[in-house]
Protein backbone atom coordinates (compact mmCIF):
# COMPACT_ATOMS: atom_id res chain seq x y z
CA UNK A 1 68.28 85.54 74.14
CA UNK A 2 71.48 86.60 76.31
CA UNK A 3 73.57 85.14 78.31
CA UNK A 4 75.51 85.60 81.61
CA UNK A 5 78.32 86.86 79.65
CA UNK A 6 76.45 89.23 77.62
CA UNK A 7 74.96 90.62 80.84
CA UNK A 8 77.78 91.31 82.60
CA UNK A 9 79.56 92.98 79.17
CA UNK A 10 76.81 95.00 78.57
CA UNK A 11 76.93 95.75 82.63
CA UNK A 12 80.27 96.62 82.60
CA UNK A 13 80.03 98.51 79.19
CA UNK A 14 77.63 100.76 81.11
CA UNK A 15 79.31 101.20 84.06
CA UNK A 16 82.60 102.12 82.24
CA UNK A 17 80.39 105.15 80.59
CA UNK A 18 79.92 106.00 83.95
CA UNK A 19 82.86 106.29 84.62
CA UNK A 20 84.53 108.16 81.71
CA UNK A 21 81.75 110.56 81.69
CA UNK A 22 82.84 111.48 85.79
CA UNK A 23 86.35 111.70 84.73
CA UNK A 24 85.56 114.60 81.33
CA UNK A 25 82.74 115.97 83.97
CA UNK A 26 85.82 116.66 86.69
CA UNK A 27 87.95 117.53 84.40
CA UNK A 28 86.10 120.95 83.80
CA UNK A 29 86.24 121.76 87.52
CA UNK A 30 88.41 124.47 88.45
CA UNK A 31 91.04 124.21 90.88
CA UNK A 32 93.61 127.04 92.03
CA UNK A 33 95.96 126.24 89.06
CA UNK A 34 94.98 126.91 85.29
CA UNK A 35 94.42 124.62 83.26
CA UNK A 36 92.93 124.10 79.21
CA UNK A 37 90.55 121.90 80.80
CA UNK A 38 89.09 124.16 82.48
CA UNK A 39 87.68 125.97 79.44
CA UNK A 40 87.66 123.04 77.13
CA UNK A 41 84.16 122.49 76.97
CA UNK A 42 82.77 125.66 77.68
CA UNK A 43 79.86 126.78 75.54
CA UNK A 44 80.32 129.43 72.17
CA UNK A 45 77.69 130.51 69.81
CA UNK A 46 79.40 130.36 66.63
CA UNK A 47 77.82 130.82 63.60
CA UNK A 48 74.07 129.98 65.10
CA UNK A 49 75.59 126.78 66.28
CA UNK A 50 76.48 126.22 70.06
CA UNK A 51 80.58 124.58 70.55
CA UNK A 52 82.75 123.58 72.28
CA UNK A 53 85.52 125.90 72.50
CA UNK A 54 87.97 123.84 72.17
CA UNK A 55 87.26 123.35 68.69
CA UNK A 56 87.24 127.28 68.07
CA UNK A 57 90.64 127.86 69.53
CA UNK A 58 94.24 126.66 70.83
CA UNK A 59 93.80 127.57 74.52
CA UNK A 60 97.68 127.59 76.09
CA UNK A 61 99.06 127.76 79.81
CA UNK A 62 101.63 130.39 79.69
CA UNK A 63 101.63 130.91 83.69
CA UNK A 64 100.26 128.77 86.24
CA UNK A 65 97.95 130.71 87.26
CA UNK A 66 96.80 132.13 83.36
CA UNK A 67 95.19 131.17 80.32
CA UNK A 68 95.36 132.59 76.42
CA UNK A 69 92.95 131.54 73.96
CA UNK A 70 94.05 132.06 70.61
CA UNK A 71 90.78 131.54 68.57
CA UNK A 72 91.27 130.20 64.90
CA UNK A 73 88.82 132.64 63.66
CA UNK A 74 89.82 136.30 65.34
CA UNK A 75 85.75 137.06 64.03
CA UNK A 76 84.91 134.75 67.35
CA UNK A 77 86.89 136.58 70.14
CA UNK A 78 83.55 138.25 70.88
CA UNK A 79 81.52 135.43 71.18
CA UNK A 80 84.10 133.21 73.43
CA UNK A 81 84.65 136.19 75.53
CA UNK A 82 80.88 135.90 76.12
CA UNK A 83 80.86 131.99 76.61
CA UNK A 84 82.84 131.99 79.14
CA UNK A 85 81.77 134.84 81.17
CA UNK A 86 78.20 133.24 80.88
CA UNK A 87 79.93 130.03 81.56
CA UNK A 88 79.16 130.21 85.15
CA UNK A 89 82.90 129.53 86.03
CA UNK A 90 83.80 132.83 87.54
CA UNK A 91 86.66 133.76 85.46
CA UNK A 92 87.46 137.19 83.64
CA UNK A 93 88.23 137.18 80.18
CA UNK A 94 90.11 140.03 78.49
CA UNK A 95 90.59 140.52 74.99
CA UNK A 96 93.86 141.41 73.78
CA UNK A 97 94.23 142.24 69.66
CA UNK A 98 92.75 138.86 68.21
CA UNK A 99 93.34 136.67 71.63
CA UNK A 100 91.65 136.24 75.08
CA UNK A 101 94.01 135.90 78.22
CA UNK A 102 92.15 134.81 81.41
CA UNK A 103 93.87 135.39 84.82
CA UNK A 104 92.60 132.38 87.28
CA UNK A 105 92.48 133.65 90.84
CA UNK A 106 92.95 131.78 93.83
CA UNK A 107 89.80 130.06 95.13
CA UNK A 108 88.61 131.21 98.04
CA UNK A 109 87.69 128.50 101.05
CA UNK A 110 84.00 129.32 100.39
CA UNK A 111 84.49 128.64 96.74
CA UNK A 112 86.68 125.58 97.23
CA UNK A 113 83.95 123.99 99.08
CA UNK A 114 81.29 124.91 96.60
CA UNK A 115 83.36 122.91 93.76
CA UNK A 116 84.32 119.97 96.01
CA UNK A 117 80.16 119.83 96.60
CA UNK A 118 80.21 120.09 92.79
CA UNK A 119 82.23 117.23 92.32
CA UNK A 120 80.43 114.92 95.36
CA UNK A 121 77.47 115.40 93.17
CA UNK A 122 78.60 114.72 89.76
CA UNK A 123 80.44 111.14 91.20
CA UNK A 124 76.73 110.43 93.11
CA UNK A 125 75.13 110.76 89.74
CA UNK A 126 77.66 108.91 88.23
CA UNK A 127 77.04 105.93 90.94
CA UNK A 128 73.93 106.02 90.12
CA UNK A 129 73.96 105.34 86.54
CA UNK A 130 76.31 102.40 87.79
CA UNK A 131 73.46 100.88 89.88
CA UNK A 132 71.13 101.26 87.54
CA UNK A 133 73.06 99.10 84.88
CA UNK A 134 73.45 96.61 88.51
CA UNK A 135 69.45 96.72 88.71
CA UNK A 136 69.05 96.07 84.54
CA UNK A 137 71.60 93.38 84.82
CA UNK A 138 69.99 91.81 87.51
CA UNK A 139 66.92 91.82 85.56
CA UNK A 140 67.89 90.20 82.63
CA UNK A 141 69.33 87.64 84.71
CA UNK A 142 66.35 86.70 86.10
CA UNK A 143 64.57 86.70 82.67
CA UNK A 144 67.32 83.82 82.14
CA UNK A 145 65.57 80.61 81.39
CA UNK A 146 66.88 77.06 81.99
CA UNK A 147 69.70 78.50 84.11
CA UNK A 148 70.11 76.53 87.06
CA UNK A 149 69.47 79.39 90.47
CA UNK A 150 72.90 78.99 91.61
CA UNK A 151 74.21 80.29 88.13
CA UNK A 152 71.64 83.12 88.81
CA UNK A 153 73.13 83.62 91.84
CA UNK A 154 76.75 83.22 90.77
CA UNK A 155 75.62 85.98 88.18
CA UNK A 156 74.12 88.41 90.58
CA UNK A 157 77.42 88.14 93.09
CA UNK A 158 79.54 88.87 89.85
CA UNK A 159 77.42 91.72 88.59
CA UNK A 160 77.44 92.94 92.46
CA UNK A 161 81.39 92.70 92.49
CA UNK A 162 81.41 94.52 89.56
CA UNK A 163 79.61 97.94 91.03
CA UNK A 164 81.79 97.62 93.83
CA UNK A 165 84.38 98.18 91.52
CA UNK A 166 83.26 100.82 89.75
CA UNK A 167 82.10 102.31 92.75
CA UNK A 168 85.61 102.20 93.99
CA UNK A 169 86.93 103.83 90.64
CA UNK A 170 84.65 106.49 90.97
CA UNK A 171 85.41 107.71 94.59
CA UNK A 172 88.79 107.29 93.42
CA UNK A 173 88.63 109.71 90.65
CA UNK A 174 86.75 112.28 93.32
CA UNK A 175 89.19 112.01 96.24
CA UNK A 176 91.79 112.94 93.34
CA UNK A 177 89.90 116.14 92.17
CA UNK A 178 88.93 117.14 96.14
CA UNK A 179 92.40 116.76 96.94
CA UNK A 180 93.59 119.20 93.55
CA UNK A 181 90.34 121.65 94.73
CA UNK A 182 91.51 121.97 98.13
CA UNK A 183 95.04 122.31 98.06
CA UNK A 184 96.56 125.92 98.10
């Protein structure tokens, strides 16, 4: 049987996944500066395994507006060459010896806008899984037996202030990465 408590911790617990999972998700959009993050997670098959590339290579910043991969395994150069260029992100990797450098280029308006879209739609998902944990909460309080309806009540307001805080987190986080997108 839960309790108010429970409800809202399990709310909360939800809506914090929400949240973190926005943040990682924004972190792998571009924005005129390089940045590791940008490549992090992109997507290598490895050995008939997909991974993260991150985990096949010490990527490095050595101008603002360049990245160098250094893979751990020179054998994989190939294959994280390919990654990224199917990656969808628009960059150009070149191999050099047993390392990949990437020149970013500046994003162009249209381009800008594209990722700023991107990102509107990512934090909209990520409200969403927000109000769904809002709606489950809400549910289970109902299902609450011998609790009085202004606890309910007191319950629902609480689990309500609590999306509104997320909520506020979350178009935080995207006014920071439109702001990074759009400026020159």
């Amino acid at each position: 049987m839960s309790d108010p408590d429970t409800i809202l911790l399990e709310a909360e617990e939800q809506m914090t996944k929400g949240l973190d999972y926005l943040k990682q998700e924004l972190r792998g959009i571009r924005t005129g500066r390089a940045s590791p993050a940008m490549v992090e997670f992109v997507k290598v098959e490895y050995y008939g395994s997909t991974t993260d590339l991150k985990s096949l290579a010490v990527i490095s910043v050595p101008e603002a507006t360049q990245l160098l991969i250094k893979p751990f395994d020179a054998g994989s150069v190939g294959a994280i060459k390919e990654g990224i260029e199917r990656s969808g992100l628009g960059l150009n990797p070149m191999v050099e010896a047993k390392q990949i450098r990437i020149n970013v280029p500046s994003l162009s308006a249209d381009r800008r806008k594209q990722l700023v879209t991107q990102a509107k739609k990512m934090a909209e998902e990520q409200k969403v899984v927000c109000r769904n944990a809002r709606r489950d909460a809400n549910k289970a309080a109902d299902a609450l037996e011998g609790l009085p309806e202004d606890e309910v009540k007191t319950l629902k307001d609480e689990i309500q202030e609590l999306l509104k805080k997320y909520e506020a987190q979350i178009d935080e986080q995207l006014e920071q990465k439109t702001q990074s997108i759009t400026e020159h």
